[in-house]
Protein backbone atom coordinates (compact mmCIF):
# COMPACT_ATOMS: atom_id res chain seq x y z
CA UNK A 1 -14.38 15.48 -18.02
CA UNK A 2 -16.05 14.48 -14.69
CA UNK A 3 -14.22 11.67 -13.16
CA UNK A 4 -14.87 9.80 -10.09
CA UNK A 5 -12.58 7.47 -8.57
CA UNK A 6 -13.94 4.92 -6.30
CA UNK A 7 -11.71 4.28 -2.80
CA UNK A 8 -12.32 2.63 0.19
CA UNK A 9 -10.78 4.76 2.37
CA UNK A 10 -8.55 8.06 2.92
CA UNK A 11 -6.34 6.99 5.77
CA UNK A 12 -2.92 6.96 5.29
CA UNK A 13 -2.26 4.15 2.43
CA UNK A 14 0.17 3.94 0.07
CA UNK A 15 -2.85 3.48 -2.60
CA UNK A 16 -3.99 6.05 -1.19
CA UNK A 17 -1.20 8.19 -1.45
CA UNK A 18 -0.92 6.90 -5.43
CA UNK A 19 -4.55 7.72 -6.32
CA UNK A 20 -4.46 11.23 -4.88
CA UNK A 21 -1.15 11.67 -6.90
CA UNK A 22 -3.15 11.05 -10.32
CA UNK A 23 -6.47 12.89 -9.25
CA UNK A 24 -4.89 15.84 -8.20
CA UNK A 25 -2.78 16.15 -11.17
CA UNK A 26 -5.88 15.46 -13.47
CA UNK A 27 -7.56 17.98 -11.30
CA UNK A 28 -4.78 20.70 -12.35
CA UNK A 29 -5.13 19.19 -15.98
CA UNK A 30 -8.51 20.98 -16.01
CA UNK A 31 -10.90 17.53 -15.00
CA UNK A 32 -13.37 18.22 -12.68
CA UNK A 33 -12.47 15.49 -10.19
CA UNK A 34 -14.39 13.68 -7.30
CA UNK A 35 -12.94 10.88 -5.02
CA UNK A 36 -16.17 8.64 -3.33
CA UNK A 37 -15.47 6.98 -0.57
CA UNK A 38 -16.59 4.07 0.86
CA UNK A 39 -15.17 4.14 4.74
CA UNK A 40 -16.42 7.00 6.76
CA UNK A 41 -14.07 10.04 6.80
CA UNK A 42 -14.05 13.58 8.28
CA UNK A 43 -11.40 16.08 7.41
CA UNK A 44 -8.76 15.34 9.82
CA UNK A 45 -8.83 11.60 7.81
CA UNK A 46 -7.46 13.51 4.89
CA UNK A 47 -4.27 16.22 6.11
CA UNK A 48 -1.50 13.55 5.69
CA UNK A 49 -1.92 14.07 2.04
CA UNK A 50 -1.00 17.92 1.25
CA UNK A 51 -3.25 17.01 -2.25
CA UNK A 52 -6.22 15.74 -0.33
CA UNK A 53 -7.88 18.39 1.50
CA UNK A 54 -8.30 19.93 -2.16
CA UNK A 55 -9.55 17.35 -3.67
CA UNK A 56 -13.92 17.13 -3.87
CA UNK A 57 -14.02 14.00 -1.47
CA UNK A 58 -17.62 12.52 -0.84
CA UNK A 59 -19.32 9.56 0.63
CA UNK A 60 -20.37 6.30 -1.62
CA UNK A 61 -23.51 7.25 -1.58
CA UNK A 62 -23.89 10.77 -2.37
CA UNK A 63 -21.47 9.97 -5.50
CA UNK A 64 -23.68 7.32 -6.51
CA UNK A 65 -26.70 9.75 -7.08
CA UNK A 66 -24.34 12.10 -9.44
CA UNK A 67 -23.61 11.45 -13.18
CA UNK A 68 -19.88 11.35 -14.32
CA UNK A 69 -18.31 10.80 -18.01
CA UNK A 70 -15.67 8.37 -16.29
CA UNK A 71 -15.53 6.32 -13.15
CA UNK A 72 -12.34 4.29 -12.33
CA UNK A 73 -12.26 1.45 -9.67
CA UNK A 74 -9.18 1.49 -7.29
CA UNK A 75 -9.63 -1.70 -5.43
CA UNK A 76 -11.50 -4.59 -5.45
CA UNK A 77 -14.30 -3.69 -3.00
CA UNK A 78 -15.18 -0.53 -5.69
CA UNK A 79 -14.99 -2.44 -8.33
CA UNK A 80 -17.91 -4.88 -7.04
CA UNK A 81 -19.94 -1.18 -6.65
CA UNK A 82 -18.61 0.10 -10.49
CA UNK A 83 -21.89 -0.91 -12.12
CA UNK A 84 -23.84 1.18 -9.17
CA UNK A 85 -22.14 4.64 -10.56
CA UNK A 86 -23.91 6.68 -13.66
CA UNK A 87 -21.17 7.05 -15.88
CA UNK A 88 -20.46 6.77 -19.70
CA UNK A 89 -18.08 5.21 -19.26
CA UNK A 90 -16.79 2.65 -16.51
CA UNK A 91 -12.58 1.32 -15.63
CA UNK A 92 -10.17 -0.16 -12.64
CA UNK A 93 -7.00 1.14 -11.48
CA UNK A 94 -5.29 -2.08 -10.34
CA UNK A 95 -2.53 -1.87 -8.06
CA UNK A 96 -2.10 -5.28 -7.09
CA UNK A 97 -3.56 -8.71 -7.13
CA UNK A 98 -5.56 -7.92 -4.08
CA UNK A 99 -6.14 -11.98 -3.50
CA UNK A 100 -3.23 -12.50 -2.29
CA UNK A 101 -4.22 -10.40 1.00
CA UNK A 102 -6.25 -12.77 2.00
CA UNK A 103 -5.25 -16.20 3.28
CA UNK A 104 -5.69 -19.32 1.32
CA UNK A 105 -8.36 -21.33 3.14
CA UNK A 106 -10.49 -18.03 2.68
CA UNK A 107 -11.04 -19.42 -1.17
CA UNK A 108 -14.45 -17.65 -1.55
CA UNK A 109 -13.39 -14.40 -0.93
CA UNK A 110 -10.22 -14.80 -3.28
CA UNK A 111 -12.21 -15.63 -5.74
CA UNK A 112 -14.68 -13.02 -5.20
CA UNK A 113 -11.47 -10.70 -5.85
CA UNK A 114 -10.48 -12.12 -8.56
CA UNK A 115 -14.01 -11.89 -10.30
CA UNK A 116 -12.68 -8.23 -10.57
CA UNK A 117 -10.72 -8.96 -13.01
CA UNK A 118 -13.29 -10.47 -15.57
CA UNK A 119 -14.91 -7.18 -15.67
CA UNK A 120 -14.93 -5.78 -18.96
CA UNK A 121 -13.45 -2.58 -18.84
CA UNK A 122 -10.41 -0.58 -19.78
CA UNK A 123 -7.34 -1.73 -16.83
CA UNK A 124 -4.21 0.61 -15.89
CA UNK A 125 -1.82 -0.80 -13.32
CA UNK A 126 1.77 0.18 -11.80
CA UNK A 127 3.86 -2.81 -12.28
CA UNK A 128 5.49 -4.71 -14.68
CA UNK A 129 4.23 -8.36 -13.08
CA UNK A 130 0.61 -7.24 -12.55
CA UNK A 131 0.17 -5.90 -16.53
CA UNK A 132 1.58 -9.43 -17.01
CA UNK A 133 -0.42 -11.29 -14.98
CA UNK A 134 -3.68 -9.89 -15.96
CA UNK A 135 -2.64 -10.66 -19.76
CA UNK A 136 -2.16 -14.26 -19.09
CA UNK A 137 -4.85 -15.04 -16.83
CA UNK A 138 -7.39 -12.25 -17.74
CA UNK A 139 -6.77 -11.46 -21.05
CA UNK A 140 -6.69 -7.63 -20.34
CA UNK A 141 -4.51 -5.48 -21.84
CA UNK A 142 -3.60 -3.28 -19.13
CA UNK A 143 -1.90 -0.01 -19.31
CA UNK A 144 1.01 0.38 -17.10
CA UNK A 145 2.09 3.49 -15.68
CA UNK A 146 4.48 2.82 -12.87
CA UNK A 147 4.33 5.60 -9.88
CA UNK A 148 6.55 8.14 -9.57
CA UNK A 149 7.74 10.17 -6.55
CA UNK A 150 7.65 13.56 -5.21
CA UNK A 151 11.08 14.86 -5.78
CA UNK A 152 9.64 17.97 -3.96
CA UNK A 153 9.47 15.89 -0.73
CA UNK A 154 11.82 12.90 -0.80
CA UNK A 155 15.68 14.57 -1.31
CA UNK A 156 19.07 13.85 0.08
CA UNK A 157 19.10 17.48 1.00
CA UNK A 158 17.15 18.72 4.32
CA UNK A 159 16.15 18.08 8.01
CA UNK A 160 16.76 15.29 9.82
CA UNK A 161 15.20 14.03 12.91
CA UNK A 162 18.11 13.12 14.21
CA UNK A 163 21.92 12.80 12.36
CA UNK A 164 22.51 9.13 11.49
CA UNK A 165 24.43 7.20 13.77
CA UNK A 166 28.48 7.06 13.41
CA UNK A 167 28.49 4.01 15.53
CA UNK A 168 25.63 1.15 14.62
CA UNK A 169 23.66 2.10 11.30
CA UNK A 170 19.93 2.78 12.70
CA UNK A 171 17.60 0.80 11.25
CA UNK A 172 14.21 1.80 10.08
CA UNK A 173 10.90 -0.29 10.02
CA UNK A 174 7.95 0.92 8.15
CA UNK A 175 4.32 -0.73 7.90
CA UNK A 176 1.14 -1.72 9.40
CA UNK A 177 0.47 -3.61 11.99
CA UNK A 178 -2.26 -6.13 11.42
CA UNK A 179 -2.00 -6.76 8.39
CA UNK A 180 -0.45 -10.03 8.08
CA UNK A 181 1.62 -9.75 4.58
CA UNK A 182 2.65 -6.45 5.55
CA UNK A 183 5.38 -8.48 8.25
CA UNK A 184 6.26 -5.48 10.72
CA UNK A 185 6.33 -7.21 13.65
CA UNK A 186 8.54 -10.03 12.33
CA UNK A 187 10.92 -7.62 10.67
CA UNK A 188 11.21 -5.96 14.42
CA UNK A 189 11.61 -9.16 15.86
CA UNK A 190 14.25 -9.86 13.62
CA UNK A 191 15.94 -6.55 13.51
CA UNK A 192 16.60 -7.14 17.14
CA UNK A 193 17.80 -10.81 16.72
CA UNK A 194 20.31 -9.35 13.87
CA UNK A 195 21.80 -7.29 16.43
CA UNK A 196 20.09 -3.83 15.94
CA UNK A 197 20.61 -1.40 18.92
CA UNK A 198 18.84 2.03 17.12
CA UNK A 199 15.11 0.80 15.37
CA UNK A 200 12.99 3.25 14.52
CA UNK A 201 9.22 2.54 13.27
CA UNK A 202 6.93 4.32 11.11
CA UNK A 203 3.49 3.18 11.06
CA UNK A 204 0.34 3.81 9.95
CA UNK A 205 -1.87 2.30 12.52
CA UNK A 206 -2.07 4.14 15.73
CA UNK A 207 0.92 3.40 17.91
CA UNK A 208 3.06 5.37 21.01
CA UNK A 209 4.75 2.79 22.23
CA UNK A 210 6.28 -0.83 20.69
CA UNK A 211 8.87 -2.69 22.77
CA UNK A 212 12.00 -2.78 21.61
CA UNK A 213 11.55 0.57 19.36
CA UNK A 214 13.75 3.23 20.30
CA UNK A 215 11.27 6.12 18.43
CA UNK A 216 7.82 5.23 17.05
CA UNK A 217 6.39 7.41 13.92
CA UNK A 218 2.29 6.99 13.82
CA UNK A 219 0.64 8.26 11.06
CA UNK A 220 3.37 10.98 9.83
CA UNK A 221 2.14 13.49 7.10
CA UNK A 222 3.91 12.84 4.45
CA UNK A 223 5.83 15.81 4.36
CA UNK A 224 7.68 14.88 7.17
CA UNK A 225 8.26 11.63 6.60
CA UNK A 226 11.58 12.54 4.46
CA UNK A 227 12.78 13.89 7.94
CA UNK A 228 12.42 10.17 9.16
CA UNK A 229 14.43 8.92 6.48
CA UNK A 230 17.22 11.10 6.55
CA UNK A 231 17.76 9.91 10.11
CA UNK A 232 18.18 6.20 9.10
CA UNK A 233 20.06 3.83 7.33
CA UNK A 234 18.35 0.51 6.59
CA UNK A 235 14.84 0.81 5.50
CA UNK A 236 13.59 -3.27 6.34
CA UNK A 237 10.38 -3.68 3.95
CA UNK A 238 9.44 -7.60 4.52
CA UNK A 239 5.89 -7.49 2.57
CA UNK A 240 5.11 -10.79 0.71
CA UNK A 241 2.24 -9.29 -1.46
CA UNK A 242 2.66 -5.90 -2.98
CA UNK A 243 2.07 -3.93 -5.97
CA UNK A 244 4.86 -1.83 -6.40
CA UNK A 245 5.88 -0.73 -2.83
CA UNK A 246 7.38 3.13 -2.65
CA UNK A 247 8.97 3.39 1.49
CA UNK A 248 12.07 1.53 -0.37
CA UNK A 249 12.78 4.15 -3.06
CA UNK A 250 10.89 7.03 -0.58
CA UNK A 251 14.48 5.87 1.55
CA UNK A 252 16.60 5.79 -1.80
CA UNK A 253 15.69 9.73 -2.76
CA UNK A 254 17.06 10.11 1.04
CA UNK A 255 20.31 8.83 1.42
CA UNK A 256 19.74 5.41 2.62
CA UNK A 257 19.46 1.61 1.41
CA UNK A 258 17.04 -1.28 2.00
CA UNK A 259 16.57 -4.47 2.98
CA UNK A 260 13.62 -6.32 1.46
CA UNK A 261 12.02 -9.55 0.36
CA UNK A 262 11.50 -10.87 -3.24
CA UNK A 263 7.88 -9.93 -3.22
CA UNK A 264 6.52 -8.82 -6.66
CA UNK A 265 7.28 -5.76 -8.31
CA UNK A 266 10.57 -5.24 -6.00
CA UNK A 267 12.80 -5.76 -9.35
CA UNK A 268 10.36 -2.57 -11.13
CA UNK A 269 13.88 -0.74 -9.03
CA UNK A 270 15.57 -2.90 -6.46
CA UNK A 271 18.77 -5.11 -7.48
CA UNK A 272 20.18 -6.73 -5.18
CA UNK A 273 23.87 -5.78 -4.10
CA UNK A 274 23.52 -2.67 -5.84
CA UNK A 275 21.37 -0.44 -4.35
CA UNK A 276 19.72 -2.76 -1.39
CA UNK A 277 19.64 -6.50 -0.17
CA UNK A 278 17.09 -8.40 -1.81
CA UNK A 279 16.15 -12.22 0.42
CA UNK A 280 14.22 -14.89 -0.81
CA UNK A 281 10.47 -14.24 0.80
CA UNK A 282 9.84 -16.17 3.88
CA UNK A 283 13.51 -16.91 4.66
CA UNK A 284 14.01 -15.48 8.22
CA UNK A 285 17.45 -16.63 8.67
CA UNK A 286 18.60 -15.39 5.64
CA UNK A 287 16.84 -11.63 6.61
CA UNK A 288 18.60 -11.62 10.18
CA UNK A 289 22.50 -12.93 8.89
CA UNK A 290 22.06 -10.30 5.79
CA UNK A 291 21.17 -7.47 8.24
CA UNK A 292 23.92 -8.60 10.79
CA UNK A 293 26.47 -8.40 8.02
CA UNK A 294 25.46 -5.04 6.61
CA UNK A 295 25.34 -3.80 10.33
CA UNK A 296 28.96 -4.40 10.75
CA UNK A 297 30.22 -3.97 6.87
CA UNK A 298 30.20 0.04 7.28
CA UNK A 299 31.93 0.14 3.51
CA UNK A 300 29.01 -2.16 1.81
CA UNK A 301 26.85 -0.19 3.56
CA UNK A 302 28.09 2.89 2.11
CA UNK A 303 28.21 1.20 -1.33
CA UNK A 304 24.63 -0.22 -1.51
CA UNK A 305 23.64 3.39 -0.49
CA UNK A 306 25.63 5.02 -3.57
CA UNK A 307 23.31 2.83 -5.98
CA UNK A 308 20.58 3.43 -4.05
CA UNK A 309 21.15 7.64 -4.76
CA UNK A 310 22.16 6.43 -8.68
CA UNK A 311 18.80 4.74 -8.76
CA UNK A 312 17.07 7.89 -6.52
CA UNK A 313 18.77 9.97 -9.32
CA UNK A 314 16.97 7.98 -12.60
CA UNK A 315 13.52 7.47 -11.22
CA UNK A 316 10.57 10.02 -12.63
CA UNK A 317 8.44 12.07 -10.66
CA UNK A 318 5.37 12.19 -10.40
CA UNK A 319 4.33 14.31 -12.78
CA UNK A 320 5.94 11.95 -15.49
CA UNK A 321 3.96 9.02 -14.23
CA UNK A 322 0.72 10.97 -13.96
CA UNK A 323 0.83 12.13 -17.56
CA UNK A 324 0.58 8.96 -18.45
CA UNK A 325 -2.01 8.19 -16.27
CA UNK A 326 -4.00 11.02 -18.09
CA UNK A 327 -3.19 9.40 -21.66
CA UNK A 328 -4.82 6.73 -20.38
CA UNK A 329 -8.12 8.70 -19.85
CA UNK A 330 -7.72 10.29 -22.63
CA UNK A 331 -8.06 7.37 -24.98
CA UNK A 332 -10.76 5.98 -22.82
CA UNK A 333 -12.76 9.26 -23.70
CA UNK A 334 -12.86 8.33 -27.05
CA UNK A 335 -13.27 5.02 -26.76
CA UNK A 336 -16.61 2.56 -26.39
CA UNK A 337 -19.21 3.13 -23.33
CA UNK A 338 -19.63 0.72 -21.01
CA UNK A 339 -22.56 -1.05 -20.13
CA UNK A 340 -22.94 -0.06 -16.17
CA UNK A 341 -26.00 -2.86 -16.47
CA UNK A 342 -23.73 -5.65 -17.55
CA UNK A 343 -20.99 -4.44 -14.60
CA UNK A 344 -23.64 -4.86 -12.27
CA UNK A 345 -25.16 -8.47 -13.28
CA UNK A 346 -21.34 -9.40 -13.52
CA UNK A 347 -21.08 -8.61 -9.74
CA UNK A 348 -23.97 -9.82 -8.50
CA UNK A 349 -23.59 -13.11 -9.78
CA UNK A 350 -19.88 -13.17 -8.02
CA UNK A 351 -21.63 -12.69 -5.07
CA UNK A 352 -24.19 -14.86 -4.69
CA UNK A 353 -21.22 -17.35 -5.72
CA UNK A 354 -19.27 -16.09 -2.89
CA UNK A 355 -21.89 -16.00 -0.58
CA UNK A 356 -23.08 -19.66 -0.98
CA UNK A 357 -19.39 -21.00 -0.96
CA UNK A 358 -18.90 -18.55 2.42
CA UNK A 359 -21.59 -19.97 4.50
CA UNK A 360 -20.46 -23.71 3.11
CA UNK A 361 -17.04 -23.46 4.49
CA UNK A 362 -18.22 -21.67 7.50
CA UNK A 363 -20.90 -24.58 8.37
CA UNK A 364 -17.18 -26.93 7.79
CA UNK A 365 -15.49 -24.80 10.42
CA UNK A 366 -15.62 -25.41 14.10
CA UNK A 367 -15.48 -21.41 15.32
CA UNK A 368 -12.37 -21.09 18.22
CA UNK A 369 -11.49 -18.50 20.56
CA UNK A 370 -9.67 -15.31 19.13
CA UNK A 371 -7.96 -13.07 21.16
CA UNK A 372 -7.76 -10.52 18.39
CA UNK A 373 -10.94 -10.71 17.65
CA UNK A 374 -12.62 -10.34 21.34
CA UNK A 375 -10.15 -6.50 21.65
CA UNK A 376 -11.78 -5.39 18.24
CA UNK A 377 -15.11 -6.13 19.61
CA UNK A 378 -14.73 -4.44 22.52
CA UNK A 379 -13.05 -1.48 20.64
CA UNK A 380 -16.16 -1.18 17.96
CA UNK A 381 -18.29 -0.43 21.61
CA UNK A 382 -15.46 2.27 23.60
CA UNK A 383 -13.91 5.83 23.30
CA UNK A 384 -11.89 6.66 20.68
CA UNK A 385 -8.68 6.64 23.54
CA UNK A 386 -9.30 3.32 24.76
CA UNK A 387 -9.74 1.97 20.99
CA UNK A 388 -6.53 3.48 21.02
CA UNK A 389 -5.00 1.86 23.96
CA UNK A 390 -6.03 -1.40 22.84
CA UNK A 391 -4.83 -1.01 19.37
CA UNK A 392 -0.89 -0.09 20.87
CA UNK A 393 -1.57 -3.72 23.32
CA UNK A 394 -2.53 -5.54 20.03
CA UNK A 395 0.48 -4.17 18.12
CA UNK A 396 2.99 -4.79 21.31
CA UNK A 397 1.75 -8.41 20.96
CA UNK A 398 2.36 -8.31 17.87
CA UNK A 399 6.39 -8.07 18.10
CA UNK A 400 6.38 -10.02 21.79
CA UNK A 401 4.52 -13.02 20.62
CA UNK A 402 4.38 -12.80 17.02
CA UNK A 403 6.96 -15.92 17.08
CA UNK A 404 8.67 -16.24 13.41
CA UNK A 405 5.61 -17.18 11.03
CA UNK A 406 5.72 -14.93 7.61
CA UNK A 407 2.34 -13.56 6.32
C-alpha cells in the first residue's frame, strides 16, 4: 500500500518518536511509506531518530498533490487537513486528548480539537483511557495498540555517562520547557527544595545552561539517551496531560525508578510503591516530601528499582506493538472508503465555528503585556544563535521565577 502519515513536525517528540516507530516498521513490512509534514524541516531536523533519515519525508504540500491508498492523521492540526489528501481511504492515530494542552479559557480552540474526534474514520490509539474516552464521548471504537520500546537501545547493560552516585541518588529531569503541562521547571524547582544536590536535565528545547542543573542534555539522539539514564536514579516526570508517556519506562529498561504524577495513562505500567512513586497531580508538597524520603531511604530506593527492572523485563518491544499497528491497516484495506469530501466540509464547518467564537472572546479580552511573548517576537526577526540565547534566558526564567503553579 501507499501510506501517508500526516505530522506536524520532526523535531524531537515523543509522538514523533512513536510514529516513526510504526512507519518504519510498515516500511520494512513492504508499504511504500511517506511522512508529510507540516513544520518546515531540513535533514539535520530528522538524525535524532536512527529510523528517520530513511524514511520518504516531504512537505504538506507536495504530499497533498500525490495519491495514496491510506492516509492516517497523527494530531489534531492533520486531522483538520485529512480531507485535503487523495486517498481511498482516510484515519487518525490518536495519542492523546490533545485539548487538554490548551488552557481552559481558550474554549474555541478546545473545541476545535475536539471536532477531531467526530470525524468519521477508522481511530487507533496507545492507551487504555484514551480508547475509553473516545467510546464514551465519541462513540469510536478505537483500536489500541500501546507502544513498545526499543530493547535494542534502552538496557540495564552498557555506557554510562557517568557511574551513579554512592552518596545522594542523582536525580534526573526530562521535558520541555514551554510547554506548560509538560511541568519541567516546577519539577526542578522542586527537586532542589526536596533536597537534591546531583540534577541532571534532558530536554528537548534548546538549552546549555539552567540554574541549578548540574549537566544539561539538549536534544540527545536517542541512541544516547540510554547513556543518560544509566547515570541516574530518579527519573521526575510531572506532566498533567499525556498519552502514554515512555522517559518513565525508557528509565525502567535502565536500571532506575520514577517519580511521577497521576496523569492519564501512567497506570498502562506505573504502580505505585512497586516500581516508582506515583502523587496525586498538582500536589507539590506531596512531590517534594516523597522525593526527600526516597533520597534518604537508599533500601526503598533499591526496591522500587527491582520492580521497575521486573516491569522493564515484561514490557514488548516494539516490534510487538507495531504488528499490531499493521493489523490495524490491514483491516482498514479491506474495509469502506472514505469520503475525503465529507472530511473536508466536516472541518471547515469547525472552523468557521472556531473562528467566530475566537474573535468573540478576543473582542472580551483586554490584551496585557507578555514578557514571553515580546522574546519570541524578537526571536522570529534574529540569527539562529541569538534565537538561541534567548530561548536558554526564557527557560532559566522558567525554573527562577516559575513560582509553584502546575500546568
Amino acid at each position: 500500500m501507499k501510506i501517508c502519515f500526516l505530522v506536524g513536525s520532526m523535531a524531537v517528540s515523543g509522538g514523533t518518536y512513536v510514529i516513526v516507530q510504526h512507519a518504519s516498521f510498515l516500511r520494512d513490512a513492504g508499504h511504500e511509506v511517506t511522512l508529510a509534514v507540516q513544520e518546515p524541516f531540513a535533514p539535520e531536523t530528522l538524525v535524532w531518530h536512527d529510523e528517520a533519515p530513511k524514511l520518504r519525508a516531504l512537505p504538506f504540500e507536495d504530499a497533498k498533490r500525490e495519491q495514496f491508498d491510506l492516509v492516517i492523521a497523527t494530531w489534531w492540526k492533520t486531522a483538520l487537513e485529512l480531507g485535503n489528501f487523495r486517498a481511498s481511504r482516510h484515519a487518525y492515530f490518536i495519542q492523546s486528548i490533545e485539548s487538554r494542552f490548551y488552557p481552559e479559557h481558550e474554549g474555541p480552540l478546545r473545541r476545535l480539537v475536539d471536532s477531531t474526534y467526530t470525524l468519521p474514520v477508522p481511530v487507533i490509539t496507545e492507551a487504555s483511557w484514551i480508547k475509553a474516552y473516545l467510546q464514551e464521548r465519541y462513540g469510536h471504537e478505537a483500536t489500541l495498540a500501546r507502544n513498545g520500546i526499543r530493547k535494542d537501545v534502552y538496557s540495564a547493560v552498557g555506557k554510562a555517562v557517568e557511574a551513579r552516585p554512592k552518596g545522594s541518588p542523582r536525580v534526573l529531569i526530562e521535558g520541555p520547557f514551554g510547554v506548560s503541562f509538560k511541568n519541567t521547571a516546577l519539577a526542578l524547582r522542586l527537586a532542589k527544595r526536596a533536597g537534591a544536590k546531583d540534577i541532571w536535565l534532558l530536554t528537548s528545547s534548546p538549552a546549555r545552561w539552567i540554574p541549578g542543573v548540574s549537566r544539561v542534555f539538549s536534544r540527545i539522539p536517542i541512541g544516547e539517551t540510554a547513556a543518560i539514564y544509566r547515570s541516574c536514579d530518579i527519573l521526575i516526570k510531572l506532566s498533567t496531560v499525556e498519552g502514554m508517556f515512555g522517559p518513565p519506562l525508557e528509565i525502567f529498561h535502565c536500571g532506575g525508578t520514577a517519580l511521577v504524577f497521576d496523569v492519564s495513562g501512567h497506570d498502562e505500567y506505573i504502580r505505585h510503591n512497586e516500581n516508582a512513586v506515583v502523587v496525586p497531580a498538582g500536589n507539590t508538597r506531596r512531590v517534594v516530601e516523597e522525593l526527600r524520603a526516597l533520597l534518604r531511604d537508599r533500601t526503598r530506593l533499591e526496591a522500587l528499582k527491582d520492580g521497575a527492572k521486573k516491569t522493564a523485563a515484561e514490557w514488548p518491544a516494539w516490534p510487538v506493538s507495531s504488528q499490531q499497528f499493521a493489523g490495524w491497516v490491514a483491516a482498514i484495506s479491506v474495509g469502506p472508503e472514505t469520503d475525503a469530501q465529507q472530511l473536508k466540509a466536516i472541518s471547515e464547518s469547525a472552523f468557521a465555528e472556531y473562528v467566530r467564537d475566537e474573535q468573540a472572546r478576543l473582542a472580551a479580552m483586554k490584551q496585557g503585556f507578555s514578557l514571553r511573548g515580546l522574546l519570541r517576537k524578537l526571536a522570529r526577526r534574529a540569527p539562529r544563535r541569538v534565537v538561541r540565547a534567548v530561548k536558554s534566558f526564557e527557560h532559566a526564567g522558567e525554573v527562577l521565577f516559575g513560582g509553584q503553579r502546575v500546568g
